[in-house]
N, C-alpha and C. Protein backbone atom coordinates (compact mmCIF):
# COMPACT_ATOMS: atom_id res chain seq x y z
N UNK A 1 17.34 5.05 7.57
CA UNK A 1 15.89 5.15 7.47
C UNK A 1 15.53 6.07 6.32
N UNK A 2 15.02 5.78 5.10
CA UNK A 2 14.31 6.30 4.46
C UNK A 2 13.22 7.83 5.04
N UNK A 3 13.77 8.85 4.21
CA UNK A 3 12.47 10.00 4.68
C UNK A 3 11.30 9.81 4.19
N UNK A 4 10.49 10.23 4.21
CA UNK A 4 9.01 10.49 3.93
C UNK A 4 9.43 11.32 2.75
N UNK A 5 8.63 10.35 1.88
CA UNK A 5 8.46 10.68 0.53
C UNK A 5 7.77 11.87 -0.42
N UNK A 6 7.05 12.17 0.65
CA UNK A 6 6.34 14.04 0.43
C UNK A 6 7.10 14.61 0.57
N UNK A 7 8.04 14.89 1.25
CA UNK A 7 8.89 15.68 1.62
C UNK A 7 10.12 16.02 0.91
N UNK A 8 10.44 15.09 -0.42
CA UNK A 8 11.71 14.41 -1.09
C UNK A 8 11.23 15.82 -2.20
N UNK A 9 12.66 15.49 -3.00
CA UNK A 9 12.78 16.53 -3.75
C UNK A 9 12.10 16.20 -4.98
N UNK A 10 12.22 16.93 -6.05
CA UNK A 10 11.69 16.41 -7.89
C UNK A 10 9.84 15.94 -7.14
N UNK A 11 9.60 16.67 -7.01
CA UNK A 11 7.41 16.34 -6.97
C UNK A 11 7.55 15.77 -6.39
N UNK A 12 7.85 15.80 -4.68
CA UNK A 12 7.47 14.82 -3.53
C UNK A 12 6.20 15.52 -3.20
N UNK A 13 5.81 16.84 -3.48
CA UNK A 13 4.71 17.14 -2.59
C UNK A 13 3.80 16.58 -3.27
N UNK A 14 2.87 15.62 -3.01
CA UNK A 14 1.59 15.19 -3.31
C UNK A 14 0.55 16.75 -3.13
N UNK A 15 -0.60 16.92 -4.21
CA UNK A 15 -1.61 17.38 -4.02
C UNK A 15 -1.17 19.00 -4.84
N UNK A 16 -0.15 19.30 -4.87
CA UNK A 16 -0.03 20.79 -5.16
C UNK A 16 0.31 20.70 -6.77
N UNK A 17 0.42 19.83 -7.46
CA UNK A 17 0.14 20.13 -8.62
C UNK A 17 -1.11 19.64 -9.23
N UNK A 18 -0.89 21.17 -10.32
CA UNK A 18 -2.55 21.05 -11.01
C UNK A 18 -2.70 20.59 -12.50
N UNK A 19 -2.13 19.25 -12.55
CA UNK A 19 -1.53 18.48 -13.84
C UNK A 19 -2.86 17.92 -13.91
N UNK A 20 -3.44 17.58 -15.08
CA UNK A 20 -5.01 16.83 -15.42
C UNK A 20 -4.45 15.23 -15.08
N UNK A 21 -5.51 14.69 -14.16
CA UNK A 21 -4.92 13.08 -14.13
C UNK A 21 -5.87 12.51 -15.52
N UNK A 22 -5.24 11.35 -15.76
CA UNK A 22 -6.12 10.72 -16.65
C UNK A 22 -7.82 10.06 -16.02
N UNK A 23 -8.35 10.01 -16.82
CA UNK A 23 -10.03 9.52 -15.93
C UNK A 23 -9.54 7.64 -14.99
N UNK A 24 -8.47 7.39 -15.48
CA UNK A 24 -7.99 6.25 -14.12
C UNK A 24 -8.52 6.83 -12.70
N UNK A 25 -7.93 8.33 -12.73
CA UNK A 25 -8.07 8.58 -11.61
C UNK A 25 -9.44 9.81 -11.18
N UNK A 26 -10.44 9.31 -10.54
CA UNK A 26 -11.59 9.71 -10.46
C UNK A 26 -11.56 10.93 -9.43
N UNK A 27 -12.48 12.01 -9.52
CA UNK A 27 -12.41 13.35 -8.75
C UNK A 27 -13.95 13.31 -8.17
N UNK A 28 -13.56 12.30 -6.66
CA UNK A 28 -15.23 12.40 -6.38
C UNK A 28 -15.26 12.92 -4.71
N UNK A 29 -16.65 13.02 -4.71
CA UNK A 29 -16.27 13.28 -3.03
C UNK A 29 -16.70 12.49 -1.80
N UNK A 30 -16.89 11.06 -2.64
CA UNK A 30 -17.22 10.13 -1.71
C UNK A 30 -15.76 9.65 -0.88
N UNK A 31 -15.68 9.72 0.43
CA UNK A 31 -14.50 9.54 1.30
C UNK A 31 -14.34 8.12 1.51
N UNK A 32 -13.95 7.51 1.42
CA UNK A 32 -13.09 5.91 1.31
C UNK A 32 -11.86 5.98 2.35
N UNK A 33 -11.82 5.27 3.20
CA UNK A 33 -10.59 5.85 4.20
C UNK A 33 -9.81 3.71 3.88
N UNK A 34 -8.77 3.99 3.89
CA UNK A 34 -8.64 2.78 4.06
C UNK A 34 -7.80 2.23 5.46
N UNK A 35 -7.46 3.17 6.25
CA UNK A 35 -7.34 3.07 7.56
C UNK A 35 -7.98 2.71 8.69
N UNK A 36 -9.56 2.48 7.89
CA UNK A 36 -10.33 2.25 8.71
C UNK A 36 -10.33 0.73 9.48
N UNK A 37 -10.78 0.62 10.46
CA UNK A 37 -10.57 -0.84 11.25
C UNK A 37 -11.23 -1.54 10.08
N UNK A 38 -10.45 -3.09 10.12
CA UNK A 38 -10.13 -3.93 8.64
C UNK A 38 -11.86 -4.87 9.22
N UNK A 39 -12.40 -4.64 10.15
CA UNK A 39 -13.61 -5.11 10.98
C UNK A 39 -14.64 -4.91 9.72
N UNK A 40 -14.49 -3.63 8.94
CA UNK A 40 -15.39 -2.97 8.01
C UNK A 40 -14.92 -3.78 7.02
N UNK A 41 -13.72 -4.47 6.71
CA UNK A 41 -13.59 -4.77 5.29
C UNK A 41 -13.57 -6.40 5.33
N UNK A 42 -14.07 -6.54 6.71
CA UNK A 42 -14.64 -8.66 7.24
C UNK A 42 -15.10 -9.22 5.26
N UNK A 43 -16.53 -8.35 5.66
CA UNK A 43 -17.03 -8.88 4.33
C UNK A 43 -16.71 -8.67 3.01
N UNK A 44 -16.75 -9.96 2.04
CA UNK A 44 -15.97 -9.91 0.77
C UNK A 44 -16.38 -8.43 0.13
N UNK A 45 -18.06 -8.70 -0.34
CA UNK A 45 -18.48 -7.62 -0.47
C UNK A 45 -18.45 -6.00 -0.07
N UNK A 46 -18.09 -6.39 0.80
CA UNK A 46 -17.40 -4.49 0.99
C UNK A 46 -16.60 -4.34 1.08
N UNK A 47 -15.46 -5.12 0.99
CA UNK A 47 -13.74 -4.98 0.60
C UNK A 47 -13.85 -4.65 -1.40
N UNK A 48 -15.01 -5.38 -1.89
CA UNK A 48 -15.12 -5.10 -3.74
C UNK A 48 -15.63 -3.79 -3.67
N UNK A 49 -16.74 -3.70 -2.91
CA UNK A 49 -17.52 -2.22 -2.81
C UNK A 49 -16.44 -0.78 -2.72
N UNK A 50 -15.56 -0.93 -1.89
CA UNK A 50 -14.56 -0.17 -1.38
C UNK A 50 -13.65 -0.17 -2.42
N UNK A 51 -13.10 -1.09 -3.01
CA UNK A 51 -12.29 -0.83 -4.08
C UNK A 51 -12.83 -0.54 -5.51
N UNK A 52 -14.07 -0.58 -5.66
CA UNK A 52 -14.88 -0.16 -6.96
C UNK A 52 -14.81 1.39 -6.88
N UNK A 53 -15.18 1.78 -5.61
CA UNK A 53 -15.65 3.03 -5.31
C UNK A 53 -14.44 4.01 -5.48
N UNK A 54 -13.43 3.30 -5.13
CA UNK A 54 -11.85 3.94 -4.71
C UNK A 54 -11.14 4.44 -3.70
N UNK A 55 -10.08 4.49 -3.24
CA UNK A 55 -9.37 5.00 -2.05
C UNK A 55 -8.77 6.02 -2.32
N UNK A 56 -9.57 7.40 -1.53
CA UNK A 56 -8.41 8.59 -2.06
C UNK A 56 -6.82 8.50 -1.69
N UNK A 57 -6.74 9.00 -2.96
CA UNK A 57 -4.88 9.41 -2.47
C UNK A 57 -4.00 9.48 -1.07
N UNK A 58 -4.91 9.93 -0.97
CA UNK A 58 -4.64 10.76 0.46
C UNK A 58 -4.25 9.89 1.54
N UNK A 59 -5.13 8.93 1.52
CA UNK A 59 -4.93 7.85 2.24
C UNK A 59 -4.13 6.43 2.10
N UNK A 60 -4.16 6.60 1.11
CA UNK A 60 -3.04 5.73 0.32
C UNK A 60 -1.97 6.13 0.74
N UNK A 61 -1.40 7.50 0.55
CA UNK A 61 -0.12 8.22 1.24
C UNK A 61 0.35 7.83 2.27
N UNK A 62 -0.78 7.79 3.04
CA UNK A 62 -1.03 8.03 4.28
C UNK A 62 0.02 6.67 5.24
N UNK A 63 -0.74 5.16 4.28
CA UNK A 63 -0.26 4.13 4.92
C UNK A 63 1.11 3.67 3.82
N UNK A 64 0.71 4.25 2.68
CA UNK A 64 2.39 4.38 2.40
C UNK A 64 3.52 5.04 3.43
N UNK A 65 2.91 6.09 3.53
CA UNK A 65 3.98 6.81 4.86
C UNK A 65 4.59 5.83 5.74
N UNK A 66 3.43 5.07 6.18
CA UNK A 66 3.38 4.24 7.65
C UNK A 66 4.24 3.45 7.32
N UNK A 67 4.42 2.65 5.90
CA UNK A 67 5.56 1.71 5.73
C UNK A 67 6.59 1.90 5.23
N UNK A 68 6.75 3.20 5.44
CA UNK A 68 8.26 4.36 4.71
C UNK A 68 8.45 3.64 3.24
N UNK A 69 7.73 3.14 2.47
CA UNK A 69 8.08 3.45 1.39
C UNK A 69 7.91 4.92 0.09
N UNK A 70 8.93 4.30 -0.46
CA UNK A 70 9.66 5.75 -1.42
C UNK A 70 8.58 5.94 -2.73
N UNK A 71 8.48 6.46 -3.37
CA UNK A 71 7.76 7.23 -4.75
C UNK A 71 8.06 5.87 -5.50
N UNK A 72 9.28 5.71 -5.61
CA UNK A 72 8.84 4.64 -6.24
C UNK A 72 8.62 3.39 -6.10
N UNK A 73 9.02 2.95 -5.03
CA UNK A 73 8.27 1.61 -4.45
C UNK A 73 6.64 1.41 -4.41
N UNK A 74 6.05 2.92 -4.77
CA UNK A 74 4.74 3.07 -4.78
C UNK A 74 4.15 2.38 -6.24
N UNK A 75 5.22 3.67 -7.03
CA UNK A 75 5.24 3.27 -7.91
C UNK A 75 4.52 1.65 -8.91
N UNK A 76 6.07 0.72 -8.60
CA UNK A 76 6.53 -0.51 -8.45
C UNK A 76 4.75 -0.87 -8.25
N UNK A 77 4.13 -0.67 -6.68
CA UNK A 77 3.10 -1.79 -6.44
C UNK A 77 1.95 -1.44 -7.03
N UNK A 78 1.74 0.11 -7.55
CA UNK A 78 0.76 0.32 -8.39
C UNK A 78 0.71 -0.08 -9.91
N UNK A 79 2.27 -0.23 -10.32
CA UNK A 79 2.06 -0.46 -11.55
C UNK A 79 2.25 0.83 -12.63
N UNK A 80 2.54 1.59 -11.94
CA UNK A 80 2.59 3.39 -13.13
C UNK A 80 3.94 3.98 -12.75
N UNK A 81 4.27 4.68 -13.50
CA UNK A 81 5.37 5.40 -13.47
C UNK A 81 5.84 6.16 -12.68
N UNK A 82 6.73 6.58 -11.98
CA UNK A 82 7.40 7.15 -10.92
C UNK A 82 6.59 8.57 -11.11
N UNK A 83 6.62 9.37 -12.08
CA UNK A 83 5.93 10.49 -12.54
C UNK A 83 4.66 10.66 -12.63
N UNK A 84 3.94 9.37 -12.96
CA UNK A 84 2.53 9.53 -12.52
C UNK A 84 2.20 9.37 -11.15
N UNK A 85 2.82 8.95 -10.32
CA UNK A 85 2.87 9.20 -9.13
C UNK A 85 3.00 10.20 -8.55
N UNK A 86 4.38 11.11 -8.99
CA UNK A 86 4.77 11.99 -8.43
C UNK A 86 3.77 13.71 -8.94
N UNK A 87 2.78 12.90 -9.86
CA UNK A 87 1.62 13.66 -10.12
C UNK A 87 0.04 13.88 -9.61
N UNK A 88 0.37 12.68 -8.47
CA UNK A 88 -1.21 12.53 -8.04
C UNK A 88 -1.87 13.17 -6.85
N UNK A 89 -2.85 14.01 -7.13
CA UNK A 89 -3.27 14.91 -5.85
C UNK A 89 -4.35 14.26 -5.44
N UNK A 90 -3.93 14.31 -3.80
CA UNK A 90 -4.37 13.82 -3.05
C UNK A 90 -5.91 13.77 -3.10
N UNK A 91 -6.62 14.61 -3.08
CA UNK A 91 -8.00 14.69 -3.63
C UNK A 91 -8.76 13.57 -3.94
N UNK A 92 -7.89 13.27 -5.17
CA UNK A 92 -8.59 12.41 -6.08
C UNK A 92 -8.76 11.06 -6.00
N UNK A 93 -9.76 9.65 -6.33
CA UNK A 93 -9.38 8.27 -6.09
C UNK A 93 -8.69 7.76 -7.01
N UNK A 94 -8.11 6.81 -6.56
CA UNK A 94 -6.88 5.46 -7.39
C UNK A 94 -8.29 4.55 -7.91
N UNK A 95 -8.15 4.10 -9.02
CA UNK A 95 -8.88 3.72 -9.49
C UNK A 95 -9.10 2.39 -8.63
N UNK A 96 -9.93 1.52 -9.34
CA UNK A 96 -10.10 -0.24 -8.83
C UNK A 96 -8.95 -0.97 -8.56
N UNK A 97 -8.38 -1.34 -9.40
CA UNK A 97 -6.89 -1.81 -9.08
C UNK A 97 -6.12 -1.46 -8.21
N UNK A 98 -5.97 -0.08 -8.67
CA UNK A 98 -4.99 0.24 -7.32
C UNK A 98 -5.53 0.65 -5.87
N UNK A 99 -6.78 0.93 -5.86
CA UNK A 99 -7.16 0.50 -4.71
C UNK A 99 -7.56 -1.10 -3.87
N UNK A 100 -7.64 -2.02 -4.75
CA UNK A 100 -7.33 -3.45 -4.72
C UNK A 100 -5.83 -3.00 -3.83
N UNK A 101 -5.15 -2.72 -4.18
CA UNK A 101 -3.58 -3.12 -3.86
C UNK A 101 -3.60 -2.46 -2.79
N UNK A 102 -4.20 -1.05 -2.81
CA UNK A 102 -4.02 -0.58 -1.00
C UNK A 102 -4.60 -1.21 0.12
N UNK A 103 -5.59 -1.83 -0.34
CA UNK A 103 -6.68 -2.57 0.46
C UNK A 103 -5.44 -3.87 1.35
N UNK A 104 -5.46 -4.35 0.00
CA UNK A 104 -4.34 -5.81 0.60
C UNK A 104 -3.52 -5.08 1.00
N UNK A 105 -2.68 -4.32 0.56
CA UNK A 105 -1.54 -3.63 1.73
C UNK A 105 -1.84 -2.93 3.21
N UNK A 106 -3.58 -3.01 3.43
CA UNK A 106 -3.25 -2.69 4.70
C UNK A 106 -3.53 -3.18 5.13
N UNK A 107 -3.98 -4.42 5.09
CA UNK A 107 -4.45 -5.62 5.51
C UNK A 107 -2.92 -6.55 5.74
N UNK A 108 -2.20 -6.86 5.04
CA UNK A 108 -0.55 -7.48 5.44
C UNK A 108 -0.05 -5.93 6.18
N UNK A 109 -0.40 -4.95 6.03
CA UNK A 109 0.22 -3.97 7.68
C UNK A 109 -0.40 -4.56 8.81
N UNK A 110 -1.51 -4.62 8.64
CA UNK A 110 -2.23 -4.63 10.04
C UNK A 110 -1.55 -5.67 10.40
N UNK A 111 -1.80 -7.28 10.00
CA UNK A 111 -1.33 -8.45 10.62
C UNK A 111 0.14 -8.54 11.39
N UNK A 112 1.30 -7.48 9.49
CA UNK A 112 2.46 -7.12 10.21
C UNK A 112 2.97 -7.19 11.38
N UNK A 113 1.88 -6.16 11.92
CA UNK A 113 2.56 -5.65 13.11
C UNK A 113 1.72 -5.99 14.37
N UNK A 114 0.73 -6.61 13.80
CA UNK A 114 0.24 -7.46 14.99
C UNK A 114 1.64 -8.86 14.97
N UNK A 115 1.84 -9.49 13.96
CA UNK A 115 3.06 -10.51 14.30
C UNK A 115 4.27 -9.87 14.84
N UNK A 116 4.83 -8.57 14.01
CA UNK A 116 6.17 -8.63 14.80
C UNK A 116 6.27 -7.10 16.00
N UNK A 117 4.51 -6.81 16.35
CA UNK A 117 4.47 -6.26 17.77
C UNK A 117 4.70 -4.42 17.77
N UNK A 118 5.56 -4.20 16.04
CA UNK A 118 5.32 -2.45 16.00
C UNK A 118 5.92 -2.64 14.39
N UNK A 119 4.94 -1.17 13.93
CA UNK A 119 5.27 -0.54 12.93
C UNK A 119 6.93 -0.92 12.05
N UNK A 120 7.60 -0.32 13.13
CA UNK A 120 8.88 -0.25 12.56
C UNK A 120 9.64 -1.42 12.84
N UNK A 121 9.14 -2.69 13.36
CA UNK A 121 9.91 -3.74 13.35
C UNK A 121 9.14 -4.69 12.05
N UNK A 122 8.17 -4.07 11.70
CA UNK A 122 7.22 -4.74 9.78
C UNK A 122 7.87 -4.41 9.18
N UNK A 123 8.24 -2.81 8.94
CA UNK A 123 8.44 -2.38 8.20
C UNK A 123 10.29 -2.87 7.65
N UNK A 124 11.00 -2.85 8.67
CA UNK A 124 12.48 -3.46 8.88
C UNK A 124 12.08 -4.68 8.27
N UNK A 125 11.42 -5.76 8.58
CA UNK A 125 11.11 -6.93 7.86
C UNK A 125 10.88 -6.96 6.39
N UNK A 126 9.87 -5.84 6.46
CA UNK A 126 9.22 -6.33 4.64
C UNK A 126 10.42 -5.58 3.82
N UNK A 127 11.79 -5.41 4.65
CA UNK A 127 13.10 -5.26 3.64
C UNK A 127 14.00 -5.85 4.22
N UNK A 128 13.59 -7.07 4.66
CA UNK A 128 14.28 -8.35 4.88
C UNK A 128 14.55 -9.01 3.42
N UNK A 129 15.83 -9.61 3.03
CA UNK A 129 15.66 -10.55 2.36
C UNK A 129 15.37 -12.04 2.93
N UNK A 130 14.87 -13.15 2.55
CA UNK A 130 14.11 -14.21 3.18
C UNK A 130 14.52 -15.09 2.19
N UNK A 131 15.48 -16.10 2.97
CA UNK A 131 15.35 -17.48 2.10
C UNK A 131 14.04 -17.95 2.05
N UNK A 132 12.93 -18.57 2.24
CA UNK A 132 11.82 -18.82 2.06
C UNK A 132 11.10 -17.81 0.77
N UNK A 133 11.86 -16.91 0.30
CA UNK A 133 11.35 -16.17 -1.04
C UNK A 133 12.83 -15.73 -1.68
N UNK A 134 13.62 -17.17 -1.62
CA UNK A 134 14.98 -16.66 -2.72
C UNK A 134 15.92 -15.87 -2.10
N UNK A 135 15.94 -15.24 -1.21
CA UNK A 135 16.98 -13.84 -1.26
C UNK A 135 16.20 -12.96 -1.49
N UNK A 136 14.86 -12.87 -1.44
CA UNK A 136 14.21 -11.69 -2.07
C UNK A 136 13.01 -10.91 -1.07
N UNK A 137 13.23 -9.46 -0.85
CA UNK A 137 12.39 -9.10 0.64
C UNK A 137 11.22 -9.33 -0.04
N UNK A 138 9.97 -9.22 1.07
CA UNK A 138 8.58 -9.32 1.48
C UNK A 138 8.44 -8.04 0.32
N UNK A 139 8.87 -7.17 0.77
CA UNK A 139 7.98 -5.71 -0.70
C UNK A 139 8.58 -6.31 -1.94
N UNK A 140 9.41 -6.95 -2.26
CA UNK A 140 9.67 -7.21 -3.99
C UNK A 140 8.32 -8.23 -4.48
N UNK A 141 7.69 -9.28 -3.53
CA UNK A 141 6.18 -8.96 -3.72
C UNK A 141 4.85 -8.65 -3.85
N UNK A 142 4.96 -7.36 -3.14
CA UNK A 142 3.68 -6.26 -3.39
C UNK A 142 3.09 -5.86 -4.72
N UNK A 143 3.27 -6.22 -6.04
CA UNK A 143 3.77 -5.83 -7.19
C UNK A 143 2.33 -7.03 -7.93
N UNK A 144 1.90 -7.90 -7.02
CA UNK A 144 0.81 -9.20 -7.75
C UNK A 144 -0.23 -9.39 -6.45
N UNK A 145 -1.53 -9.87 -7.05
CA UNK A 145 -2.08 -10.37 -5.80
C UNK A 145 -1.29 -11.62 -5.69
N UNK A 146 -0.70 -12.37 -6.14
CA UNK A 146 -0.03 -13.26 -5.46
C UNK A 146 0.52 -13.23 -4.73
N UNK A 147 1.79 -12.58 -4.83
CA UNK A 147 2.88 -11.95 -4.20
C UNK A 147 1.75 -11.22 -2.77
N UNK A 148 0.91 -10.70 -2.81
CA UNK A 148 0.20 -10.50 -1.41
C UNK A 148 0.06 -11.88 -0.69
N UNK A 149 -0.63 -12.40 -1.54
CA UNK A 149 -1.70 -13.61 -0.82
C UNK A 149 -0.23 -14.82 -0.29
N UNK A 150 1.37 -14.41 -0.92
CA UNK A 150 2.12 -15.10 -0.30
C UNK A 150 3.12 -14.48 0.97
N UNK A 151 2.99 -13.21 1.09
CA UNK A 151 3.32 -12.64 1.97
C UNK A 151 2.23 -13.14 3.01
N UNK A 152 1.10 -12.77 3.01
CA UNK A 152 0.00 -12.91 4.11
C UNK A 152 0.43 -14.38 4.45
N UNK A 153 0.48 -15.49 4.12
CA UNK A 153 0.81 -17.18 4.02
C UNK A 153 1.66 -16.91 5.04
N UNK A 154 3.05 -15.98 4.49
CA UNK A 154 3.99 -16.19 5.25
C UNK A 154 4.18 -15.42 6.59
N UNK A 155 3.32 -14.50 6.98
CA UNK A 155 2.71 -13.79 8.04
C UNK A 155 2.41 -14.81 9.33
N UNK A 156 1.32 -15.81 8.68
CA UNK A 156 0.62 -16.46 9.24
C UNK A 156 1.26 -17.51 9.82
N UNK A 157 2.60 -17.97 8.70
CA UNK A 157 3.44 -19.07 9.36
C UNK A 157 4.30 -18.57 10.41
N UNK A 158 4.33 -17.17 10.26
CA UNK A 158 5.48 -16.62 11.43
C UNK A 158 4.66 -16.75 12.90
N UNK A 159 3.33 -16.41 12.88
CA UNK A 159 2.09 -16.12 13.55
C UNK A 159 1.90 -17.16 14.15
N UNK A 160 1.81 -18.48 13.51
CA UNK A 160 1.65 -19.40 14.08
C UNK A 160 3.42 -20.37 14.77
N UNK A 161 4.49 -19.50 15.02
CA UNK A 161 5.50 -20.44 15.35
C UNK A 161 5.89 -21.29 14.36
N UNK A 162 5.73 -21.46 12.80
CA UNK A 162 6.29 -22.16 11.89
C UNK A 162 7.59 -21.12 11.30
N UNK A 163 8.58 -22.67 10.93
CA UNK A 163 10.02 -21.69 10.54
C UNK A 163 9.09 -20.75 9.57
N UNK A 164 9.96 -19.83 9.06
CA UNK A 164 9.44 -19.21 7.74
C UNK A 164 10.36 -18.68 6.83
């Protein structure tokens, strides 16, 4: 089992350094939770609203935690460097994009583990490799909205009793 990635050595602690982020990353104090029941994010429009606005760090962490991925698997689905990562205080929001990507990632958690019933039996999965994607696990496509919108597909086929 992978540790929790705050906790890891070389800048696991999120939030305690006082490195300038680039203006990607916005210093506001409007609270964006993205944990919140996905009930709030029904409508298109306030799933765009929510990701315009941004998802603090913090919370991003948060459901990163939940799916034990590492600094850089974060990395990987944001798109930035292991180091800009390992630079980002919590405080602050992930811009549009990458709050796009947390959004859909907690949206394929939620379903997750509504299909396979807990946390840690998703999380064991989305580092499944899967003939139905090559030999290749569920997180090697977190990285595109495609790669979401084909994980979720394949959620749904598990969901519904189709091989997958």
């Amino acid at each position: 089992m992978k540790k929790n990635f705050l906790n890891q050595k070389n800048g696991g602690n999120f939030g305690t350094n006082d490195v300038k982020m680039k203006n990607k990353y916005q210093n506001q104090n409007t609270e964006t939770k993205v944990e919140e029941p996905m009930v709030a994010y029904a409508n298109p429009l306030n799933i765009i609203d929510t990701a315009r606005k941004g998802i603090k760090i913090s919370n991003a962490l948060d459901l990163v935690n939940k799916l034990g991925l590492s600094q850089l698997e974060f990395a990987n689905i944001l798109h930035v460097s292991l180091r800009t990562v390992q630079r980002f205080e919590s405080s602050k929001l992930l811009d549009s994009d990458g709050s796009s990507k947390i959004i859909q990632l907690q949206n394929i958690n939620t379903k997750g583990v509504n299909v396979f019933g807990s946390q840690s039996s998703f999380n064991q999965w989305i580092r499944t490799p899967l003939l139905s994607l090559n030999n290749k696990t569920p997180l090697q496509y977190f990285d595109t909205p495609f790669g979401f919108q084909l994980i979720e597909q394949l959620l749904g086929r598990i969901e519904h009793g189709i091989f997958a």
